[in-house]
Protein backbone atom coordinates (compact mmCIF):
# COMPACT_ATOMS: atom_id res chain seq x y z
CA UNK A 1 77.71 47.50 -39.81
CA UNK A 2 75.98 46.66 -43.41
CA UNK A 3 75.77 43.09 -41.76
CA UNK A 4 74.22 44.34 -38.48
CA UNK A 5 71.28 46.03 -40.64
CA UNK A 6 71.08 42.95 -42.97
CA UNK A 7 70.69 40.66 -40.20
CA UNK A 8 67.89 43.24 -38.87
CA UNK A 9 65.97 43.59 -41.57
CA UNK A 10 66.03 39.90 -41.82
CA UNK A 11 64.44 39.06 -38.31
CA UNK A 12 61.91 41.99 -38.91
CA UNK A 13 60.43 40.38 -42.41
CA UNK A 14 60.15 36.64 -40.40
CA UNK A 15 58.29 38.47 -37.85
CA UNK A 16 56.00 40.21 -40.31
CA UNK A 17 55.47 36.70 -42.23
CA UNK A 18 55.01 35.30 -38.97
CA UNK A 19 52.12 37.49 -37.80
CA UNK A 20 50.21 37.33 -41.11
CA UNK A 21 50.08 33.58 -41.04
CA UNK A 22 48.50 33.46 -37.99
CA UNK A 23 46.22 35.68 -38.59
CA UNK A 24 45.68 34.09 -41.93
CA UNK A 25 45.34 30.44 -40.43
CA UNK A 26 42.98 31.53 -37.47
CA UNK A 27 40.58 33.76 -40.35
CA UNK A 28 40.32 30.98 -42.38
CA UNK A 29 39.89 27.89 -40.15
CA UNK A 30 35.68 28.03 -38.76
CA UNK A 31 35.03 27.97 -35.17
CA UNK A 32 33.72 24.64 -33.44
CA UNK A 33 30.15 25.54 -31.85
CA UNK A 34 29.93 24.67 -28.12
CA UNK A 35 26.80 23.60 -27.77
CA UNK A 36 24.84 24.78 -24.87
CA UNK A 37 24.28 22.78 -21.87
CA UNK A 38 21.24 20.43 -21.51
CA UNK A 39 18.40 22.42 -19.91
CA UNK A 40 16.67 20.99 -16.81
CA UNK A 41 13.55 21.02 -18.51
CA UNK A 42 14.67 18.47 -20.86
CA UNK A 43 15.30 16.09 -18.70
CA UNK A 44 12.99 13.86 -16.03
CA UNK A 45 11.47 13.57 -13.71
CA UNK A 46 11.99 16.91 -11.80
CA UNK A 47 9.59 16.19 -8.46
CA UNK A 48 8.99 12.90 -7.65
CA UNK A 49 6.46 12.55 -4.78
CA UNK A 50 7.75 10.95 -1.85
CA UNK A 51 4.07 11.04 0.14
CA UNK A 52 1.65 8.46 0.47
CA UNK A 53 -0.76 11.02 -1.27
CA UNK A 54 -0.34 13.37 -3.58
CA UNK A 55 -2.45 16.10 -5.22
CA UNK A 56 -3.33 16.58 -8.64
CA UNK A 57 -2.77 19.81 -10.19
CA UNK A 58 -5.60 21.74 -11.00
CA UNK A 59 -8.14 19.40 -10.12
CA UNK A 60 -9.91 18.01 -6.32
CA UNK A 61 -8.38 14.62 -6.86
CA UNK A 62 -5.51 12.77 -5.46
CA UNK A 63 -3.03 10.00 -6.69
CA UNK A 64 -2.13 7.48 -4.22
CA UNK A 65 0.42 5.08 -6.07
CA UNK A 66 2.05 4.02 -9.75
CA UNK A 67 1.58 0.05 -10.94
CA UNK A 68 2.95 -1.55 -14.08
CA UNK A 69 -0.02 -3.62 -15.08
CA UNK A 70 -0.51 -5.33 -18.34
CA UNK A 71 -3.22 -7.34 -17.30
CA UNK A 72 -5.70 -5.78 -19.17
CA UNK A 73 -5.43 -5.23 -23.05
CA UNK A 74 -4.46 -1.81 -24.40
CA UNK A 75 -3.14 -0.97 -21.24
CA UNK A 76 0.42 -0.86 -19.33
CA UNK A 77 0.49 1.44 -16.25
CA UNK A 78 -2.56 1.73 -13.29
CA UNK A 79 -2.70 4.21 -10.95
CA UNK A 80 -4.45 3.67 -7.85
CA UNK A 81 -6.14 7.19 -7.37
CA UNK A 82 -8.93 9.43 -5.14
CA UNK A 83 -11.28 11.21 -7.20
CA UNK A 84 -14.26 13.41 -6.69
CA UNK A 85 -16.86 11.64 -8.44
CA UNK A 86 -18.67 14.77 -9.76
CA UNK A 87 -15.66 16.07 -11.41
CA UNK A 88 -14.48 13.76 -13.52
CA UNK A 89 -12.62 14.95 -16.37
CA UNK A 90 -10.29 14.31 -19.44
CA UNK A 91 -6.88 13.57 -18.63
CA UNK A 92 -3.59 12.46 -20.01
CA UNK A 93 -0.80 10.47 -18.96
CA UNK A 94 3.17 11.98 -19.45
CA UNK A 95 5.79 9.55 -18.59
CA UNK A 96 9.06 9.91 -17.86
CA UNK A 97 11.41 7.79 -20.41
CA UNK A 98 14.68 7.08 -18.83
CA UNK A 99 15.04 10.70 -18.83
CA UNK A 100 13.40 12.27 -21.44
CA UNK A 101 9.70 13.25 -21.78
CA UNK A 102 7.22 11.17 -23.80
CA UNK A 103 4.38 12.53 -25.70
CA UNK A 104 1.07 12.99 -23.64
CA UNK A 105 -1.07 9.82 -24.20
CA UNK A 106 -5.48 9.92 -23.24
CA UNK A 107 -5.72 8.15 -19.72
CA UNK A 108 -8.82 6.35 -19.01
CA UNK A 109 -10.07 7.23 -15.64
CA UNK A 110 -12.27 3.65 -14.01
CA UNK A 111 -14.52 4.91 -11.14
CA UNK A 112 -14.74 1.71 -8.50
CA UNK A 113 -18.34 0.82 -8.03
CA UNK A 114 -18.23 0.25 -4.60
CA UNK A 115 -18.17 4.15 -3.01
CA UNK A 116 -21.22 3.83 -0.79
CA UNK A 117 -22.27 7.02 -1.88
CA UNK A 118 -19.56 9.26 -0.72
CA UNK A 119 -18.27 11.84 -2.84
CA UNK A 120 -14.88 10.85 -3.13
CA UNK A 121 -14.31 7.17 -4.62
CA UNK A 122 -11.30 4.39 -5.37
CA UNK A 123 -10.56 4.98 -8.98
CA UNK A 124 -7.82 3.52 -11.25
CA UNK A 125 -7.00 6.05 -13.83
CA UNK A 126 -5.44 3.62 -17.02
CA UNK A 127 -2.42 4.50 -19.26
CA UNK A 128 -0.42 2.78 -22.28
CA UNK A 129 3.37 3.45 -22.39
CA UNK A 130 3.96 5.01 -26.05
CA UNK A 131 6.52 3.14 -28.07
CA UNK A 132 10.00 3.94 -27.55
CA UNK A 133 9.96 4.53 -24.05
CA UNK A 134 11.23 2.91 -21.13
CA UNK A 135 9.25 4.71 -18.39
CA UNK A 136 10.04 4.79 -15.40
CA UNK A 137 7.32 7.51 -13.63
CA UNK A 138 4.29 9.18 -14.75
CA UNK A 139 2.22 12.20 -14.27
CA UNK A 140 -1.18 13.43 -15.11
CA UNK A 141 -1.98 16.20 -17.13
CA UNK A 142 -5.16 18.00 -17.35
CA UNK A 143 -4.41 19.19 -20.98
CA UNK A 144 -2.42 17.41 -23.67
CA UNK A 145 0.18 20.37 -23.83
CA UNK A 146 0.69 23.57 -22.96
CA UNK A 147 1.02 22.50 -19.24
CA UNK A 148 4.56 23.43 -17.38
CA UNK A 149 5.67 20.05 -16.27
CA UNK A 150 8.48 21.49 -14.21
CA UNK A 151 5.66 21.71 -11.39
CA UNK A 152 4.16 18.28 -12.00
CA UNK A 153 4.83 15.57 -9.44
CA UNK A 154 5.61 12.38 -10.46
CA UNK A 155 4.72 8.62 -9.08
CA UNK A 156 7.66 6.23 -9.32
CA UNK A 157 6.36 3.51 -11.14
CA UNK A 158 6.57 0.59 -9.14
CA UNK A 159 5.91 -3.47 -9.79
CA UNK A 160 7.80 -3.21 -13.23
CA UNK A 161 8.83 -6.83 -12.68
CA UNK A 162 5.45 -8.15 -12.69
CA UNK A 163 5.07 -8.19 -16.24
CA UNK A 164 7.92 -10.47 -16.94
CA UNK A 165 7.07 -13.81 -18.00
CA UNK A 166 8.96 -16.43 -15.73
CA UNK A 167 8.24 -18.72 -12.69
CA UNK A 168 8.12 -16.46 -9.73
CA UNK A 169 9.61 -17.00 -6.35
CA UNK A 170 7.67 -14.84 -3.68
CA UNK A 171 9.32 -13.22 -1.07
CA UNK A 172 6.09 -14.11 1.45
CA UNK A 173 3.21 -17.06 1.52
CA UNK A 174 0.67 -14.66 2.87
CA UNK A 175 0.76 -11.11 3.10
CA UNK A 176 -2.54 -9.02 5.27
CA UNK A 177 -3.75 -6.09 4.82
CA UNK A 178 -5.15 -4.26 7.57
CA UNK A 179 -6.75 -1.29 6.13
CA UNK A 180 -6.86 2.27 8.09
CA UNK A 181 -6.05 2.30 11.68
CA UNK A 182 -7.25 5.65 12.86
CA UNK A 183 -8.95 7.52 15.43
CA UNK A 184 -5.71 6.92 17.97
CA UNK A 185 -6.59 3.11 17.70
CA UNK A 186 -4.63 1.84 20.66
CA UNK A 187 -5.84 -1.59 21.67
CA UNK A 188 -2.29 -2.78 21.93
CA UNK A 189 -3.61 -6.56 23.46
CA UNK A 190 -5.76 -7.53 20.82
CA UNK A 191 -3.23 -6.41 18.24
CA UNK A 192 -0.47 -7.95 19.63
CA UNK A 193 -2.56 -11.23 19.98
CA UNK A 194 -3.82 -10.83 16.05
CA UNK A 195 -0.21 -10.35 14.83
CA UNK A 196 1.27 -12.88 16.90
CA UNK A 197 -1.44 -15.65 16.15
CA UNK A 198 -1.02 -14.68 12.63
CA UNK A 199 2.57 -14.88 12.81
CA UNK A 200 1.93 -18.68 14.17
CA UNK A 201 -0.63 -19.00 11.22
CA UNK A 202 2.65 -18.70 8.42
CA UNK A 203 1.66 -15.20 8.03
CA UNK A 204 5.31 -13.55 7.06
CA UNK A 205 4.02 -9.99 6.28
CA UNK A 206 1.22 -7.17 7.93
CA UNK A 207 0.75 -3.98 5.90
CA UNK A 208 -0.94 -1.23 7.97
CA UNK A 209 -2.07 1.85 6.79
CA UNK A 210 -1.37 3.85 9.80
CA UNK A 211 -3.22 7.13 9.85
CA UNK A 212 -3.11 7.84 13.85
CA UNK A 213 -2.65 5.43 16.64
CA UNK A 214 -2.60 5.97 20.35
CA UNK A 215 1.02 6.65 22.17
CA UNK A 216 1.78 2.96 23.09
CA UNK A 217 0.63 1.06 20.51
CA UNK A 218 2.73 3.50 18.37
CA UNK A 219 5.77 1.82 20.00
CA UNK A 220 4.65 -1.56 19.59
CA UNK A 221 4.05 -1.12 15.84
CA UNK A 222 7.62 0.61 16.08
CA UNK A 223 8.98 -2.85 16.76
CA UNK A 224 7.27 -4.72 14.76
CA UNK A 225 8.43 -3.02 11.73
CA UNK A 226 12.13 -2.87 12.93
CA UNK A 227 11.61 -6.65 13.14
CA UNK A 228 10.02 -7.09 9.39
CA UNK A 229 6.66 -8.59 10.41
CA UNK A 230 4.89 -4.63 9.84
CA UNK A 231 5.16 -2.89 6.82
CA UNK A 232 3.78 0.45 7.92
CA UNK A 233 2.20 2.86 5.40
CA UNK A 234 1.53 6.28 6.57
CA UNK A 235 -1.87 7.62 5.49
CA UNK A 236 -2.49 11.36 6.31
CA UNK A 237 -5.70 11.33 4.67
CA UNK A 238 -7.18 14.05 7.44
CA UNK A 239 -4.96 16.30 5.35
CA UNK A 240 -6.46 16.27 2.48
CA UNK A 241 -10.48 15.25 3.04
CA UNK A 242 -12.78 15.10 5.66
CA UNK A 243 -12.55 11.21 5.87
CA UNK A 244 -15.57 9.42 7.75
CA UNK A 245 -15.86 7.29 10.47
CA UNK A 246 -18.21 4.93 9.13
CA UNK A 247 -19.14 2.74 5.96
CA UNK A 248 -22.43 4.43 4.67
CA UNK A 249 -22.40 8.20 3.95
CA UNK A 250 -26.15 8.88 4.44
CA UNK A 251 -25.52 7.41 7.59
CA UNK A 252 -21.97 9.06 8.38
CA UNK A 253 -21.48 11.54 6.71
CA UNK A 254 -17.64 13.07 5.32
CA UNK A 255 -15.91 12.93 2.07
CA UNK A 256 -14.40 9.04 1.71
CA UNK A 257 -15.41 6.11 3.13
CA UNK A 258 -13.98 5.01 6.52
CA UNK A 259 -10.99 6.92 5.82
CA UNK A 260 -9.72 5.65 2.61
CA UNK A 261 -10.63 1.72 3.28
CA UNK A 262 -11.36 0.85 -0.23
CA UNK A 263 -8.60 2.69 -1.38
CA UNK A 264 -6.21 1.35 1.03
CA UNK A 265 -6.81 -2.33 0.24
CA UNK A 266 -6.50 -1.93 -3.31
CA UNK A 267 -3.06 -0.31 -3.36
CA UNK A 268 -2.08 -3.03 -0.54
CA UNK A 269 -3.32 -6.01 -2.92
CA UNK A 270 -1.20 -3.95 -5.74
CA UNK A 271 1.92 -3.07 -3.20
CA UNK A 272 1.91 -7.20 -2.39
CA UNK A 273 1.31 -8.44 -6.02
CA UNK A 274 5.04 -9.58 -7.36
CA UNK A 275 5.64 -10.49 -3.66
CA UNK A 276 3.37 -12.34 -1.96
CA UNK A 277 1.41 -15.58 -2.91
CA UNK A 278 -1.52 -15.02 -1.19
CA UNK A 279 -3.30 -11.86 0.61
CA UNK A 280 -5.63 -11.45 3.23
CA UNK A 281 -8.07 -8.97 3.53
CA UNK A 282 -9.88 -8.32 6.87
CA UNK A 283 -9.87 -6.00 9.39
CA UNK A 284 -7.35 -6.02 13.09
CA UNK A 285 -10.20 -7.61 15.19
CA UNK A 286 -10.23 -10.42 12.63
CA UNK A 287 -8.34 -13.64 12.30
CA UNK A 288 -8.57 -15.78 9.38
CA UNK A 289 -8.36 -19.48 11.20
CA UNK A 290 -8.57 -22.48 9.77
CA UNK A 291 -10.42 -24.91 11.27
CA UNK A 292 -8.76 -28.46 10.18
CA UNK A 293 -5.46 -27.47 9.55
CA UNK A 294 -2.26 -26.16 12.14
CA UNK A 295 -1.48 -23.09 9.65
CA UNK A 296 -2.81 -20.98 6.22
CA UNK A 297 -0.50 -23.10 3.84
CA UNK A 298 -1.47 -26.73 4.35
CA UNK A 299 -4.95 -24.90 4.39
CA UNK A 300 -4.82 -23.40 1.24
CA UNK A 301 -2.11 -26.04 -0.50
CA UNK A 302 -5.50 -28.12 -0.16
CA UNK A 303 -8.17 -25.88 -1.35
CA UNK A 304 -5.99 -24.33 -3.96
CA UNK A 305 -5.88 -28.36 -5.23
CA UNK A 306 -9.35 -28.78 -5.50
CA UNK A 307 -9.99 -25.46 -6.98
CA UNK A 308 -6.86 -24.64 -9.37
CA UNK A 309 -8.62 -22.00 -11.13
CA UNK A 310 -9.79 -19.89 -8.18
CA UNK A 311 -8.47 -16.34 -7.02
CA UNK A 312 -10.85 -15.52 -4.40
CA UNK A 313 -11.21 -17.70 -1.34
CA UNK A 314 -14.57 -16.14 0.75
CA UNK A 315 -14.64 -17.28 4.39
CA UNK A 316 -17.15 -15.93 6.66
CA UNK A 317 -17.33 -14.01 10.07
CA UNK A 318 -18.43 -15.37 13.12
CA UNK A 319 -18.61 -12.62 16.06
CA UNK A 320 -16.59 -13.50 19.13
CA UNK A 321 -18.49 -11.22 21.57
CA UNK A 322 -17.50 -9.00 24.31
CA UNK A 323 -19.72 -9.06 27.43
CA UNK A 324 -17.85 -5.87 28.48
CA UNK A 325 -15.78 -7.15 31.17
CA UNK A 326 -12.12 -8.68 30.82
CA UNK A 327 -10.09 -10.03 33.07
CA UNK A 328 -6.53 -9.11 32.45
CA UNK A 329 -3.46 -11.36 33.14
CA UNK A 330 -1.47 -10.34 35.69
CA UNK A 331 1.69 -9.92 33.14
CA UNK A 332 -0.60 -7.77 31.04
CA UNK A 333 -2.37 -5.61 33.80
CA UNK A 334 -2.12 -1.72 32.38
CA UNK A 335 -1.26 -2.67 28.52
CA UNK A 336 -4.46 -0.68 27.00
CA UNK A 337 -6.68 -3.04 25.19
CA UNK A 338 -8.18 -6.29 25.61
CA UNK A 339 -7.22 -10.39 25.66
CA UNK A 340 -9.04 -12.14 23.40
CA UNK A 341 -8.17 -15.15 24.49
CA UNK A 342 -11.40 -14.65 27.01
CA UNK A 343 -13.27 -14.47 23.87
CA UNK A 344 -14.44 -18.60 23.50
CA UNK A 345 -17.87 -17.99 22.77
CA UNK A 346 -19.06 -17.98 18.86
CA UNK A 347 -22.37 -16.06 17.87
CA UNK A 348 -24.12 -18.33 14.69
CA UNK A 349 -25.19 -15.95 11.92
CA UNK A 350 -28.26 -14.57 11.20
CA UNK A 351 -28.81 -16.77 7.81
CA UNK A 352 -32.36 -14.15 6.98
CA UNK A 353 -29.97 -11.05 6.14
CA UNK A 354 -26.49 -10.00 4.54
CA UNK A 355 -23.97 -12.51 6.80
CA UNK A 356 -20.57 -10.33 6.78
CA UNK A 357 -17.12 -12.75 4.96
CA UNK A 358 -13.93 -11.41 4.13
CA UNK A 359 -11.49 -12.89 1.90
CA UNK A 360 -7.84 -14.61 0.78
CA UNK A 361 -6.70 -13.96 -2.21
CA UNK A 362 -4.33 -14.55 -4.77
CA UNK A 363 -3.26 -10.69 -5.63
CA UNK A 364 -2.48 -11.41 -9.47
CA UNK A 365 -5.47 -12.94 -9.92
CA UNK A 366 -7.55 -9.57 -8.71
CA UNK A 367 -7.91 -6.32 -10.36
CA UNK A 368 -10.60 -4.03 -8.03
CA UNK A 369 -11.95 -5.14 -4.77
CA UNK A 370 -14.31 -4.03 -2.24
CA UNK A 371 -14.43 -4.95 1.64
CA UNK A 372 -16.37 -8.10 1.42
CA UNK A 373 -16.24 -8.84 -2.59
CA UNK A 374 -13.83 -8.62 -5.12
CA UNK A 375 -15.24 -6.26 -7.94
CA UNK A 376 -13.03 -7.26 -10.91
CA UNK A 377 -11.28 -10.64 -11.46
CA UNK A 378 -9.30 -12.34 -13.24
CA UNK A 379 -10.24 -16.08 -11.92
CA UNK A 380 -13.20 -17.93 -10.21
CA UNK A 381 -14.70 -17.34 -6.47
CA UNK A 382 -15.11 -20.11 -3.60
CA UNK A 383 -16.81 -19.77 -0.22
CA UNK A 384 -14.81 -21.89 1.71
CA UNK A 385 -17.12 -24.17 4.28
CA UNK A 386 -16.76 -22.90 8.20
CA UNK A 387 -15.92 -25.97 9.30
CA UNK A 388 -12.41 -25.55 7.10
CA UNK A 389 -11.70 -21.75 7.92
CA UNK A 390 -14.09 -18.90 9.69
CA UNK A 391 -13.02 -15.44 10.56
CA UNK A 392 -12.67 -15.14 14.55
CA UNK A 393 -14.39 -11.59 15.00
CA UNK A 394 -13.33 -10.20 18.46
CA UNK A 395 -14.61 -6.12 18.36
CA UNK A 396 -14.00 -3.72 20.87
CA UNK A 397 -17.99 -2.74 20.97
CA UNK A 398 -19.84 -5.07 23.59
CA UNK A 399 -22.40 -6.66 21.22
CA UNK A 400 -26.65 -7.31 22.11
CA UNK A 401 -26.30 -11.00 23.79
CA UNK A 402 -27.57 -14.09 21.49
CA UNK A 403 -27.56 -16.68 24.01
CA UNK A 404 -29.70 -19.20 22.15
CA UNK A 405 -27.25 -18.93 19.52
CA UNK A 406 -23.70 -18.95 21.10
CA UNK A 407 -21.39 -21.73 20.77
CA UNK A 408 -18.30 -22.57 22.85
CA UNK A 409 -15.17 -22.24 20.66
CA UNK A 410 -11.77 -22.22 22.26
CA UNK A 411 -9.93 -22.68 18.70
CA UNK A 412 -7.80 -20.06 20.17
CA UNK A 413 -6.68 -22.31 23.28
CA UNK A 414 -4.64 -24.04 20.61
CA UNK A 415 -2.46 -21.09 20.25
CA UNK A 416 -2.75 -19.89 23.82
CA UNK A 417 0.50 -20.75 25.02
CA UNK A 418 3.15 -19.53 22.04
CA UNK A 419 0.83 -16.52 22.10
CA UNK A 420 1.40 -15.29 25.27
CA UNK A 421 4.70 -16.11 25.33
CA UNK A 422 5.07 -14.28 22.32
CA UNK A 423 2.82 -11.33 23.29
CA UNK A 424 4.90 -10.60 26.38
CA UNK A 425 8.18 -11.13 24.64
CA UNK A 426 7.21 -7.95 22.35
CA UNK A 427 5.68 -5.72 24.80
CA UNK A 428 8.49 -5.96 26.59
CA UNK A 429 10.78 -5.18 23.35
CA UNK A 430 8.22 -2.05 22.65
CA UNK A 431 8.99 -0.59 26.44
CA UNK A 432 5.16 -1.83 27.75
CA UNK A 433 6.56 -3.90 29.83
CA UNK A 434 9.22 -4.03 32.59
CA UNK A 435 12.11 -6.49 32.63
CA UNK A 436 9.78 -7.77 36.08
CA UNK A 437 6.74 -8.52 33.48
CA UNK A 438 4.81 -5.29 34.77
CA UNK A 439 3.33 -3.05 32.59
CA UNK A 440 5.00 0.54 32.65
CA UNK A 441 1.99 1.99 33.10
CA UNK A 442 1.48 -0.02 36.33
CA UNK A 443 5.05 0.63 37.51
CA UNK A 444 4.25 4.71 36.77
CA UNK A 445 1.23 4.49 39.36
CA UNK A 446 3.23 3.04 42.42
């Protein structure tokens, strides 16, 4: 029995012991702090704009698209921009740094000269990437701090390859740019035509700012870009401004110059820069054709020669006219638009006034430009003679007859037979045209 108690009293004292160790180890030994989980608003970016254009908080402009650019000293990043011209005001650039916020840096805001006195204008707003940052987007800021960047968007920046120093291979010879197609723009035959002869020309790459086009020609540019000849750009500009119509706003009238032109075929020359050698910049009625040559790249392998140090190759228009009357062919009847193919008569130019040109250029080589001129550049100019290359101007607007003046020109007839070939071939692909070679709108009607 005395051993029963001794044996008790025993377990009870280990237990005891046991307790007040524990509670003597966990006292004495500190906590380990948890630390809090990483807040959203320390990292970036939190909205990244996936639109074509894109407000700017707290102010009437609009940013358009994000360019590494080290072209010009003191500066990395350019972003191709809308602004009202009469509110101008100081801003600063906040860039995203592989997560993590920079500080805000001054951003220089470069008006375009060419606006043609609308109110809104093509403006490059200028910022340097602070030290210690890898950036990969950027914002604008209207104050240096203070602002809640949770509610900024933020522009991917793009072309970050650019700036590396080695020999580049393109991924295109020539690139265009047709600016703006708008106002339901549905002339499917000429701009089947233009893209196909162009196609034939070595051209590997149309950009089109699309901001409405008419039902059909909607399909055809449908196929085209599921092909890889049409990179498409959707440009809502309606949505933002009242864009006009025309070139001249005393004239016209609206808020931006034939909806967003100037604006358009800067970012294109800055969308095509680390990818294609050489841009042209003209309009869909125009073709750039040379004259002497069977495509653009013996062409310009040859004037590129003789002028190594030139970025801007200046060949001028020569109005194709329309008489308005065409005479479709039979696979084409009921496609909407026109054939220029009819179109072998050449108007000379008025030498006594302004005679229109448009341009090829090499995009690394230009830093603004305006429809007929570059307006900042990096290398030297050249008008290239119209018996080498002339732009073959076919518009949709019969023009006042110069019959003292015309000249037959069937340079087209050289192309006449791969083009229609070609022309029916993707009409046919973009539903226009029945496996019979009938247009569906013809079909419809019987």
């Amino acid at each position: 029995m005395d051993k029963s108690r001794h044996l008790r009293a025993v377990y009870i004292f280990l237990f005891i012991a046991t307790v007040i160790f524990i509670f003597n180890i966990s006292v004495r030994t500190p906590r380990k702090s948890i630390p809090p989980p990483r807040g959203a608003l320390d990292t970036c970016p939190f909205q990244i704009s996936d639109q074509t254009i894109t407000p700017l908080n707290n102010t009437k402009h609009l940013l358009v698209s994000a360019y590494m650019d080290q072209r010009v000293k003191g500066f990395d990043i350019r972003i191709i921009s809308i602004f009202r011209r009469d509110s101008i005001q100081t801003l600063y650039c906040l860039f995203c740094c592989a997560g993590h916020l920079s500080t805000t840096i001054p951003a220089t805001v470069l008006v375009h000269s060419d606006h043609f006195g609308f109110p809104f204008s093509a403006t490059d707003v200028m910022c340097q990437i602070p030290p210690n940052c890898e950036a990969t987007h950027v914002t604008l800021l209207t104050q240096p701090d203070g602002v809640k960047v949770s509610n900024q968007r933020w522009l991917l920046i793009k072309n970050k390859e650019t700036s590396k120093e080695q020999e580049k291979t393109f991924q295109f010879d020539f690139t265009v740019c047709i600016s703006t197609l708008f106002r339901e723009y549905n002339n499917v035959l000429q701009f089947a035509q233009t893209l196909e002869m162009y196609r034939l020309l070595g051209v590997d790459r149309v950009v089109i700012y699309k901001n409405s086009a008419g039902p059909e020609l909607n399909h055809l540019l449908k196929t085209y870009s599921k092909e890889g000849l049409v990179e498409m750009v959707e440009w809502p500009i309606h949505k933002h401004l009242n864009p006009s119509n025309g070139w001249l706003f005393s004239t016209h009238g609206g808020d931006l110059q034939y909806y967003g032109q100037l604006v358009t075929l800067n970012d294109c020359i800055y969308r095509s820069m680390d990818r294609s050698r050489y841009v042209l910049l003209n309009d869909i009625d125009e073709i750039i054709m040379p004259y002497q040559h069977d495509n653009l790249k013996s062409m310009m392998n040859l004037l590129q020669q003789q002028h190594p140090d030139t970025g801007v190759f200046h060949i001028e228009s020569h109005v194709f006219p329309w008489k308005g009357k065409d005479t479709p062919l039979p696979q084409w009847r009921g496609v909407p638009g026109f054939n220029i193919l009819e179109r072998i008569y050449r108007e000379d130019p008025d030498k006594n006034i302004f005679h229109p040109q448009k341009m090829i250029i090499q995009p690394r080589l230009v830093e603004q430009t305006s429809v007929q001129d570059v307006l900042k550049t990096f290398g030297q100019k050249y008008k290239v003679p119209m018996d080498i290359c002339r732009i073959i101007h076919c518009p949709t607007v019969p023009q006042k007859e110069q019959l003292l003046s015309q000249h037959k020109d069937t340079r087209l007839w050289d192309f006449k037979d791969k083009v229609m070939l070609r022309v029916t071939e993707m009409l046919r692909r973009g539903g226009l045209l029945s496996s019979e070679g009938e247009s569906q709108n013809e079909t419809k009607s019987k």
